[in-house]
Protein backbone atom coordinates (compact mmCIF):
# COMPACT_ATOMS: atom_id res chain seq x y z
CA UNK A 1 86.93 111.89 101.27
CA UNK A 2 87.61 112.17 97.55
CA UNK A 3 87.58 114.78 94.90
CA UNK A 4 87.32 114.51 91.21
CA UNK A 5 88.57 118.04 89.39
CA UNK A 6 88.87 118.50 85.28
CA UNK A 7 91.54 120.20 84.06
CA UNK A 8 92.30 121.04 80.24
CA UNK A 9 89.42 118.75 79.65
CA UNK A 10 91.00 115.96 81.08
CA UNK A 11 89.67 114.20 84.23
CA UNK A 12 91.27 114.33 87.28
CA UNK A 13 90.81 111.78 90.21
CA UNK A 14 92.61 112.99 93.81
CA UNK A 15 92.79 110.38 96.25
CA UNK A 16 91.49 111.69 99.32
CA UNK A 17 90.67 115.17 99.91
CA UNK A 18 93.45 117.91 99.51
CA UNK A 19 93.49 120.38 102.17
CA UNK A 20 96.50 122.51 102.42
CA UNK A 21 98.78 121.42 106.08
CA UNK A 22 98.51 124.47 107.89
CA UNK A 23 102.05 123.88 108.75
CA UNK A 24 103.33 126.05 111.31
CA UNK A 25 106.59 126.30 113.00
CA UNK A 26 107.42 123.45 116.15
CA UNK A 27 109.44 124.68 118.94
CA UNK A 28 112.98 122.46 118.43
CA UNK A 29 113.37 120.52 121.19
CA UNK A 30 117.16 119.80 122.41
CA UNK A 31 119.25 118.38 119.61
CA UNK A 32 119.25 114.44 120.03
CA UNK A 33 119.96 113.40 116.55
CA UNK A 34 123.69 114.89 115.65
CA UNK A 35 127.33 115.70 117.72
CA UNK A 36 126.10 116.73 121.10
CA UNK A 37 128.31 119.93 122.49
CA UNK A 38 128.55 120.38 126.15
CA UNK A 39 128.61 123.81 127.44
CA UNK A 40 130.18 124.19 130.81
CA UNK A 41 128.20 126.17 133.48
CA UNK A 42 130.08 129.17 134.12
CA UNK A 43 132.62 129.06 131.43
CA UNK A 44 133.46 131.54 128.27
CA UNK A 45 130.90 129.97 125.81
CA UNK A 46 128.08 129.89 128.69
CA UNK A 47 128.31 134.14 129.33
CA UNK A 48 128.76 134.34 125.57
CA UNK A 49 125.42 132.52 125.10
CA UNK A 50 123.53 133.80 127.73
CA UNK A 51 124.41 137.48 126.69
CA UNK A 52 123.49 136.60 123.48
CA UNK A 53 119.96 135.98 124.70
CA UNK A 54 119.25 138.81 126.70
CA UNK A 55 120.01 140.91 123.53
CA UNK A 56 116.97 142.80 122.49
CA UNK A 57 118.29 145.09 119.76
CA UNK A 58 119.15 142.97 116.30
CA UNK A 59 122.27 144.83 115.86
CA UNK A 60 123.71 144.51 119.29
CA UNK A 61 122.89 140.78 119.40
CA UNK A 62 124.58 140.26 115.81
CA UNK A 63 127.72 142.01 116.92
CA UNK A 64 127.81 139.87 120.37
CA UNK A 65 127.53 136.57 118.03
CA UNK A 66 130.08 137.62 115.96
CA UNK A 67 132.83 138.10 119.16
CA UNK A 68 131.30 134.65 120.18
CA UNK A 69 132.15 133.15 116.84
CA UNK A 70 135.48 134.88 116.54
CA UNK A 71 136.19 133.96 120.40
CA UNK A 72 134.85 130.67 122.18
CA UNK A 73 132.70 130.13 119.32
CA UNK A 74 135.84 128.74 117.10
CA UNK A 75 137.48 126.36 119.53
CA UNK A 76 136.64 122.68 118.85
CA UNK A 77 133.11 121.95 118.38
CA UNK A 78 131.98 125.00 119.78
CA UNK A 79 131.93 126.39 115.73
CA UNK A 80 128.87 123.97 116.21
CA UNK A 81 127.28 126.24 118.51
CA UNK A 82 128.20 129.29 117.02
CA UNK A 83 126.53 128.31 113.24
CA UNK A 84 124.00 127.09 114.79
CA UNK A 85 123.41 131.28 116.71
CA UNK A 86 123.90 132.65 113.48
CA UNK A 87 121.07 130.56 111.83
CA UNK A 88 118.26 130.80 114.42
CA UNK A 89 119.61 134.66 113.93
CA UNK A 90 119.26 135.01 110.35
CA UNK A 91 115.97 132.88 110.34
CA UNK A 92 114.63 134.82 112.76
CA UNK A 93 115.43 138.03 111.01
CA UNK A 94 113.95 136.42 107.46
CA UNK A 95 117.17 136.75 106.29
CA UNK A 96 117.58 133.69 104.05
CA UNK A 97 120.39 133.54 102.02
CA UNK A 98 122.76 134.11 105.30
CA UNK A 99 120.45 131.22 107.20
CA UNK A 100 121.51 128.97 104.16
CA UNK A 101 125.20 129.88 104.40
CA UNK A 102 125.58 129.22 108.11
CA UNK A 103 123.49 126.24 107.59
CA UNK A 104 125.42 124.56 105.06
CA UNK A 105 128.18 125.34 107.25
CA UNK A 106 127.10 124.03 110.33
CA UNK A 107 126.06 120.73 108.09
CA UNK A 108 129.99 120.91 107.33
CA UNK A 109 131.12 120.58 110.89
CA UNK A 110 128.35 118.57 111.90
CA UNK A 111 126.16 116.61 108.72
CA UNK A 112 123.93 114.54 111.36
CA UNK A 113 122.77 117.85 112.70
CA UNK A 114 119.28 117.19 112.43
CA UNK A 115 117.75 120.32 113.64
CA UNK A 116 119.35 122.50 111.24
CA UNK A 117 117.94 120.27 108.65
CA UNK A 118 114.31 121.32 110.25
CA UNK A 119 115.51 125.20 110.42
CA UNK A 120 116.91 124.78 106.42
CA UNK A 121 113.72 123.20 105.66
CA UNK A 122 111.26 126.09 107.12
CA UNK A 123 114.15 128.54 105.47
CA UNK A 124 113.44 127.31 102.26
CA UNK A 125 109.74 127.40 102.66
CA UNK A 126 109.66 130.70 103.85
CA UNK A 127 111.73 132.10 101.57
CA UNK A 128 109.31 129.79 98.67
CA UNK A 129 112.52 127.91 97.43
CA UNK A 130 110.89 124.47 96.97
CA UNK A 131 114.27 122.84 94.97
CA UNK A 132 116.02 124.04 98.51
CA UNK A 133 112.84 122.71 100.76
CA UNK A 134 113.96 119.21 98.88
CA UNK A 135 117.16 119.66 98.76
CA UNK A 136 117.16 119.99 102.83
CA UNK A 137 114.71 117.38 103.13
CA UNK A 138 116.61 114.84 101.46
CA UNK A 139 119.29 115.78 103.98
CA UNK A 140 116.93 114.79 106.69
CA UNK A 141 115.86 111.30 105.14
CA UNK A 142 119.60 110.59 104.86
CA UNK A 143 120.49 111.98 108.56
CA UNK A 144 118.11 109.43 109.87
CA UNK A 145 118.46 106.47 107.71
CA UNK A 146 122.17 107.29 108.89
CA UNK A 147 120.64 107.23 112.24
CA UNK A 148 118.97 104.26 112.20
CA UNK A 149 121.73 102.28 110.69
CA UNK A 150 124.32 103.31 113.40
CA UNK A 151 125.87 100.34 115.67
CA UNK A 152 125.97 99.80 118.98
CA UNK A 153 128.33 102.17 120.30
CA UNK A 154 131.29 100.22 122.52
CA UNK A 155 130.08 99.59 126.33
CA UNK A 156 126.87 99.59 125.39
CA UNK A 157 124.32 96.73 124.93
CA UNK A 158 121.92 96.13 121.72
CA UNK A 159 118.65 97.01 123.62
CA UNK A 160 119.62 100.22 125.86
CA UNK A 161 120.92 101.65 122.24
CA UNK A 162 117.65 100.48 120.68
CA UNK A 163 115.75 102.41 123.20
CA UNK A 164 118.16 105.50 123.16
CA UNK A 165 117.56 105.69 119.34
CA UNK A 166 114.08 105.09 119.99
CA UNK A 167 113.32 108.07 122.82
CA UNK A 168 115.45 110.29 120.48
CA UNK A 169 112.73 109.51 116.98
CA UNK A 170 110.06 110.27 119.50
CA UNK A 171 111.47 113.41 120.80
CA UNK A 172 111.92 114.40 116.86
CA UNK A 173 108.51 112.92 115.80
CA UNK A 174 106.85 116.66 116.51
CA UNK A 175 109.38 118.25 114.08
CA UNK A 176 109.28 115.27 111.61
CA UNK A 177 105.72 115.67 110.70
CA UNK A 178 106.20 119.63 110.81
CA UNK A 179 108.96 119.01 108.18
CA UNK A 180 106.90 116.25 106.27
CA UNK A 181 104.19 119.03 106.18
CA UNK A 182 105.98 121.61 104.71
CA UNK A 183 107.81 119.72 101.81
CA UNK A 184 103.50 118.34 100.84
CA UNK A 185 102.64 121.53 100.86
CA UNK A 186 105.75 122.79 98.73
CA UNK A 187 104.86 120.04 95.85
CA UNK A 188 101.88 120.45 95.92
CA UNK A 189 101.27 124.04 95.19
CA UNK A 190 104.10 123.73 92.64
CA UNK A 191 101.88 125.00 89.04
CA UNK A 192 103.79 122.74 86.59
CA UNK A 193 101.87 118.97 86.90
CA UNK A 194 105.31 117.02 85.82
CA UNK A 195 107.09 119.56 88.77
CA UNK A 196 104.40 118.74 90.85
CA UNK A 197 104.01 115.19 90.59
CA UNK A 198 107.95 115.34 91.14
CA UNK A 199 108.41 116.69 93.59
CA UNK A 200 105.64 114.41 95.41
CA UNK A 201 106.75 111.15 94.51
CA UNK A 202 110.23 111.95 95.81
CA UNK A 203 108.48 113.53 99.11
CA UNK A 204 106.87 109.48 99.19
CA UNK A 205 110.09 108.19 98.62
CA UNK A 206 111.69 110.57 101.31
CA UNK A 207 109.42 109.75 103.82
CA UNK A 208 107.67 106.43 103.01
CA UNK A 209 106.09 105.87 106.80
CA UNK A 210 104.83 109.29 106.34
CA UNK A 211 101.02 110.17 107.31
CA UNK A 212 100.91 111.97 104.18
CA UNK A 213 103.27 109.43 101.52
CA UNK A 214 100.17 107.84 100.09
CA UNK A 215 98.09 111.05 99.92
CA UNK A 216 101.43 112.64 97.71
CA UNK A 217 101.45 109.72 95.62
CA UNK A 218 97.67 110.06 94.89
CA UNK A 219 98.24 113.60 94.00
CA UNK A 220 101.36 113.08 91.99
CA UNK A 221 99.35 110.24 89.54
CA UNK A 222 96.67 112.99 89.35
CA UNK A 223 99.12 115.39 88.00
CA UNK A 224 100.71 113.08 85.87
CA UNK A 225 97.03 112.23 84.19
CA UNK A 226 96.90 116.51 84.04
CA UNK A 227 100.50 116.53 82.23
CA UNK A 228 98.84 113.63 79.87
CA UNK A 229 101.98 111.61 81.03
CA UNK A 230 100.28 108.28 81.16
CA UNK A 231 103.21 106.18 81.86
CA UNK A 232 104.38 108.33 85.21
CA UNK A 233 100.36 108.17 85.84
CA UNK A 234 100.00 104.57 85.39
CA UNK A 235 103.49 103.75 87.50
CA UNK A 236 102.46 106.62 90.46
CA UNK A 237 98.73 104.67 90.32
CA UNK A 238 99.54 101.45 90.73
CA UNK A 239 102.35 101.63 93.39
CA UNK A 240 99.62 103.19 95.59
CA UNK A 241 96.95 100.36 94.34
CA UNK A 242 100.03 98.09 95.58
CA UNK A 243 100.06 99.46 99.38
CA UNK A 244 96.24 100.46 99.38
CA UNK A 245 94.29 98.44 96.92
CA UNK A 246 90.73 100.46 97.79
CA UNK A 247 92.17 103.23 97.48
CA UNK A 248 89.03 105.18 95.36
CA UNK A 249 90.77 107.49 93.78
CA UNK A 250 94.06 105.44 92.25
CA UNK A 251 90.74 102.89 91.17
CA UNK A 252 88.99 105.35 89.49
CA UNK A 253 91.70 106.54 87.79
CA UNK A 254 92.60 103.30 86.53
CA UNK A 255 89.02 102.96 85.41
CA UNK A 256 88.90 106.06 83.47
CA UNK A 257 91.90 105.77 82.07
CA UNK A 258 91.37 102.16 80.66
CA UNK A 259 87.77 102.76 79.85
CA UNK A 260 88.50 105.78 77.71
CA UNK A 261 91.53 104.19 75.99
CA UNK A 262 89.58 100.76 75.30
CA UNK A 263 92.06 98.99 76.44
CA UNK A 264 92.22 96.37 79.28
CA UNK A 265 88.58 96.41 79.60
CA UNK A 266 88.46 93.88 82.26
CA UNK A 267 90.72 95.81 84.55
CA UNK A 268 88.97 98.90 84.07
CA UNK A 269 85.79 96.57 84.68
CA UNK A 270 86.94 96.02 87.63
CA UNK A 271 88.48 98.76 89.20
CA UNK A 272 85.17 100.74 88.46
CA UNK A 273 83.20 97.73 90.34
CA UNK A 274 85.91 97.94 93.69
CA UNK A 275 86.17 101.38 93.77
CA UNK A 276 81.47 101.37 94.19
CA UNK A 277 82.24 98.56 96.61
CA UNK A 278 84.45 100.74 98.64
CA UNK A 279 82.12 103.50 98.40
CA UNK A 280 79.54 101.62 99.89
CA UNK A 281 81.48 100.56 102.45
CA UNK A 282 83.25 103.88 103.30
CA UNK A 283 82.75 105.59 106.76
CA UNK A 284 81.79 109.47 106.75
CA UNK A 285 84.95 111.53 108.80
CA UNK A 286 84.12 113.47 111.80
CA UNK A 287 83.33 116.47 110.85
CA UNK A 288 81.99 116.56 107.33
CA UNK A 289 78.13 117.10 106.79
CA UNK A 290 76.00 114.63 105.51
CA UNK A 291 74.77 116.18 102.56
CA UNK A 292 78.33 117.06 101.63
CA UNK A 293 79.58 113.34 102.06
CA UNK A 294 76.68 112.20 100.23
CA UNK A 295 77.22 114.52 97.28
CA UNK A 296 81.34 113.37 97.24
CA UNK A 297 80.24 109.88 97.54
CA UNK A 298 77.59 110.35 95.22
CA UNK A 299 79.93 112.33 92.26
CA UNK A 300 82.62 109.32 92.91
CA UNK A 301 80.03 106.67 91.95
CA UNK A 302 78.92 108.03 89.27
CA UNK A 303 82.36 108.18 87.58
CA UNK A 304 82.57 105.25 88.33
CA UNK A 305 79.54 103.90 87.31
CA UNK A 306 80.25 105.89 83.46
CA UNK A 307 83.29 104.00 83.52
CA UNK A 308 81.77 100.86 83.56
CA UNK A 309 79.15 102.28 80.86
CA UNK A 310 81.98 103.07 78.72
CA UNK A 311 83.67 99.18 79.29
CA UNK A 312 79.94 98.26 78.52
CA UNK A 313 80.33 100.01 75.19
CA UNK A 314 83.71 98.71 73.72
CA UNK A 315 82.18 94.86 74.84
CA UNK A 316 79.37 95.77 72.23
CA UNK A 317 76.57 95.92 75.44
CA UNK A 318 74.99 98.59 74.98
CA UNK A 319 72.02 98.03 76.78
CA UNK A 320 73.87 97.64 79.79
CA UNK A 321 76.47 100.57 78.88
CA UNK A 322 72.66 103.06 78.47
CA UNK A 323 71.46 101.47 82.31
CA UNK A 324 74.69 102.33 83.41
CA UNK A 325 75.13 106.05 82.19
CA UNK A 326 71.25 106.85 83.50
CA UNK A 327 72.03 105.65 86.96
CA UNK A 328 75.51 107.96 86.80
CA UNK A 329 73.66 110.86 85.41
CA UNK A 330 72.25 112.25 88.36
CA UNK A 331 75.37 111.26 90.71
CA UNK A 332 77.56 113.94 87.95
CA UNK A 333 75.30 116.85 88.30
CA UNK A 334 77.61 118.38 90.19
CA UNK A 335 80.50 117.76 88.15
CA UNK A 336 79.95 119.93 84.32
CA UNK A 337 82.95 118.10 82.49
CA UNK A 338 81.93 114.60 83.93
CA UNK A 339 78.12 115.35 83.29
CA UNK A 340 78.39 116.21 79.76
CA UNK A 341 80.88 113.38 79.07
CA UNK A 342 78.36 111.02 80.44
CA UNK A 343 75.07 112.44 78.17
CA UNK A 344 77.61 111.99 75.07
CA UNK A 345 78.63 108.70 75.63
CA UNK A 346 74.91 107.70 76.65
CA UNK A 347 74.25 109.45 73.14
CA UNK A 348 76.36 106.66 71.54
CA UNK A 349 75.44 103.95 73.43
CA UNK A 350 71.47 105.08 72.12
CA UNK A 351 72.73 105.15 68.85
CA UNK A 352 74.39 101.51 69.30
CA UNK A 353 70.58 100.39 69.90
CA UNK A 354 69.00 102.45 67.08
CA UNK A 355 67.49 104.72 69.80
CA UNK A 356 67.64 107.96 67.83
CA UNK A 357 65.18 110.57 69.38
CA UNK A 358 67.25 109.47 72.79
CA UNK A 359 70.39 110.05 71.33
CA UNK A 360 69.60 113.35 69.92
CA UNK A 361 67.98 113.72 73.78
CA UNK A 362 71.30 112.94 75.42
CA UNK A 363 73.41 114.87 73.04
CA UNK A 364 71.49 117.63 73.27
CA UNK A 365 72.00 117.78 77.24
CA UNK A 366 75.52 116.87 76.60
CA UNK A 367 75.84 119.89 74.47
CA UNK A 368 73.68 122.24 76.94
CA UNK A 369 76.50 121.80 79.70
CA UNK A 370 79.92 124.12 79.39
CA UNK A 371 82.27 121.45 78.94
CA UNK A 372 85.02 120.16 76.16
CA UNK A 373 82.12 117.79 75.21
CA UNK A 374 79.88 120.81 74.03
CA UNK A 375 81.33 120.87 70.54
CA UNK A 376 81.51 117.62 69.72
CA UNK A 377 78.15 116.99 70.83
CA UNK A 378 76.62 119.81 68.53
CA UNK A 379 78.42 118.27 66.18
CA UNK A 380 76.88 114.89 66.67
CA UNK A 381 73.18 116.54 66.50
CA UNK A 382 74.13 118.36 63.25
CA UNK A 383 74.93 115.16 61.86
CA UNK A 384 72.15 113.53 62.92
CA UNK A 385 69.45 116.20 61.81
CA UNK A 386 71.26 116.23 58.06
CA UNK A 387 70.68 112.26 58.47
CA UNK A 388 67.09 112.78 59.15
CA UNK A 389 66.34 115.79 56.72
CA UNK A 390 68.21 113.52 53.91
CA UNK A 391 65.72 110.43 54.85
CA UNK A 392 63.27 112.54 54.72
CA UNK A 393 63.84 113.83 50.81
CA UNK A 394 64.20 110.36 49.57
């Protein structure tokens, strides 16, 4: 689905429809992706460990990690396994800050440790640090293009070490998307539009097989339109046109945009035309009523069909620019801003064809709607009721 929003007057295309991740956390599964520690049945680190678990009592189980850490817990790797207690400790016990110190300590002795990128990550989240949620997520892009890129190790042959490094991305896949999830969600309730749209295009860049890469670049050219940066906009628009070229939302955009600039008409033409052809074409999701799909759909098509009124326009063809902006105007009902911009333009287009009483008609619903156009359109009937009064005198 797609949703248009206006914001400071401006119009806003998403791509699809935005619903928060509910992004809860995934149980870690064994570490597969990092150094792998061995802990001997029976020996000092194993009754360390499993008295450690079978604390109840916060302060007792601190205490026993800290005579791990100070015991077993510093020999070799084992510091490994001992950072690695303290942070599933202090994220348990919301206790940030000390997660992130044991964390970037256990990255220290181990930086391939991929589940204590996937603890940082939820850290940071919890805790509503979103420069640390990307700060540990572009930890985890680099611990598995690091992954991905290692060699076959000696004695082993090319495809048993594909398909170890393959069963180890599916046993992370769970936690992956749980991750992916929670860095969206950070960027996108991020208030600032630049921030946002930041913060999502380097989630796309993180992650570009992601489920949810071309959704964040849709929302990042959004808020770039919101900031009024049109370059980012443009850029953020057309690298998703490049991997999805229906997508409705990046066309619409790009036929707004154009449309109301007056420049590259025939681009804007046609975006507005591919994005109604994909309309047509578009499947309702499970789960979404009818009447709701057909009033998305609907709203969608009629932006894009003012688009094309206002390409009409600038081409000097009017009479196809006023056909176009009366078939819209029912489709924007729903939508205040993108009603009342479509009565004004229709105003003009009238004008254009010396159609005066439907002008002042379409201005005057233009300026009955709560909208940035409500002004401007009084305006317009103020000047065009002096023009009549003054014909009138002479």
């Amino acid at each position: 689905m797609w949703l248009s929003k206006r914001l400071n007057g401006g119009l806003i295309v998403w791509a699809c429809l935005l619903v928060l991740l509910a992004a809860s956390p995934v149980q870690v599964r064994a570490q597969t992706i990092g150094k792998y520690v061995p802990i001997p049945a029976g020996s000092d680190a194993d009754k360390a460990l499993a008295e450690i678990n079978a604390a109840t009592d916060p302060a007792q189980k601190l205490a026993l990690i800290d005579k791990f850490a100070a015991g077993a817990g510093a020999e070799g790797d084992m510091v490994i396994v001992a950072d690695d207690t303290y942070v599933n400790y202090y994220l348990a016990s919301k206790n940030y800050d000390k997660a992130f110190e044991y964390g970037d300590k256990l990255f220290a002795a181990d930086p391939d440790n991929l589940n204590n990128g996937i603890n940082m990550v939820r850290a940071a989240s919890e805790k509503g640090d979103t420069d640390k949620v990307y700060s540990y997520g572009d930890k985890i892009s680099q611990i598995l293009k690091r992954y991905q890129a290692l060699p076959t190790p000696e004695g082993n042959n090319d495809t048993s070490w594909a398909d170890t490094k393959k069963r180890a991305m599916e046993n992370a896949h769970d936690n992956l998307v749980y991750v992916q999830q929670l860095l969206f969600n950070a960027g996108y309730q991020t208030q600032d539009p630049n921030k946002r749209a930041a913060y999502l295009v380097r989630f796309a860049q993180m992650f570009p097989d992601s489920q949810y890469a071309d959704q964040a670049m849709g929302v990042a050219a959004a808020s770039y339109q919101q900031a009024q940066n049109a370059p980012k906009m443009l850029e953020a628009a057309n690298g998703l046109l490049a991997k999805d070229p229906n997508n409705i939302g990046m066309l619409l955009l790009i036929a707004d945009y154009y449309s109301e600039k007056g420049e590259q008409l025939d681009k804007a033409e046609a975006s507005a035309k591919k994005a109604i052809a994909a309309l047509d074409a578009a499947k309702k999701p499970d789960g979404v009523a009818d009447d709701q799909w057909q009033q998305q759909t609907g709203l969608q098509k009629g932006l894009a069909l003012s688009a094309l009124g206002q390409v009409n326009i600038q081409k000097k063809n009017n009479a196809a620019a006023v056909d176009n902006f009366k078939t819209a105007s029912p489709l924007l009902k729903s939508d205040a801003g993108g009603y009342a911009r479509n009565q004004y333009r229709l105003g003009f287009a009238l004008l254009n064809l010396k159609k005066v009483p439907e002008a002042k008609a379409a201005f005057t619903e233009a300026a009955s709607v709560n909208s940035p156009y409500k002004g401007p359109a009084q305006d317009r009937l103020k000047a065009l009721n002096a023009a009549v009064a003054a014909k009138a005198k002479s």
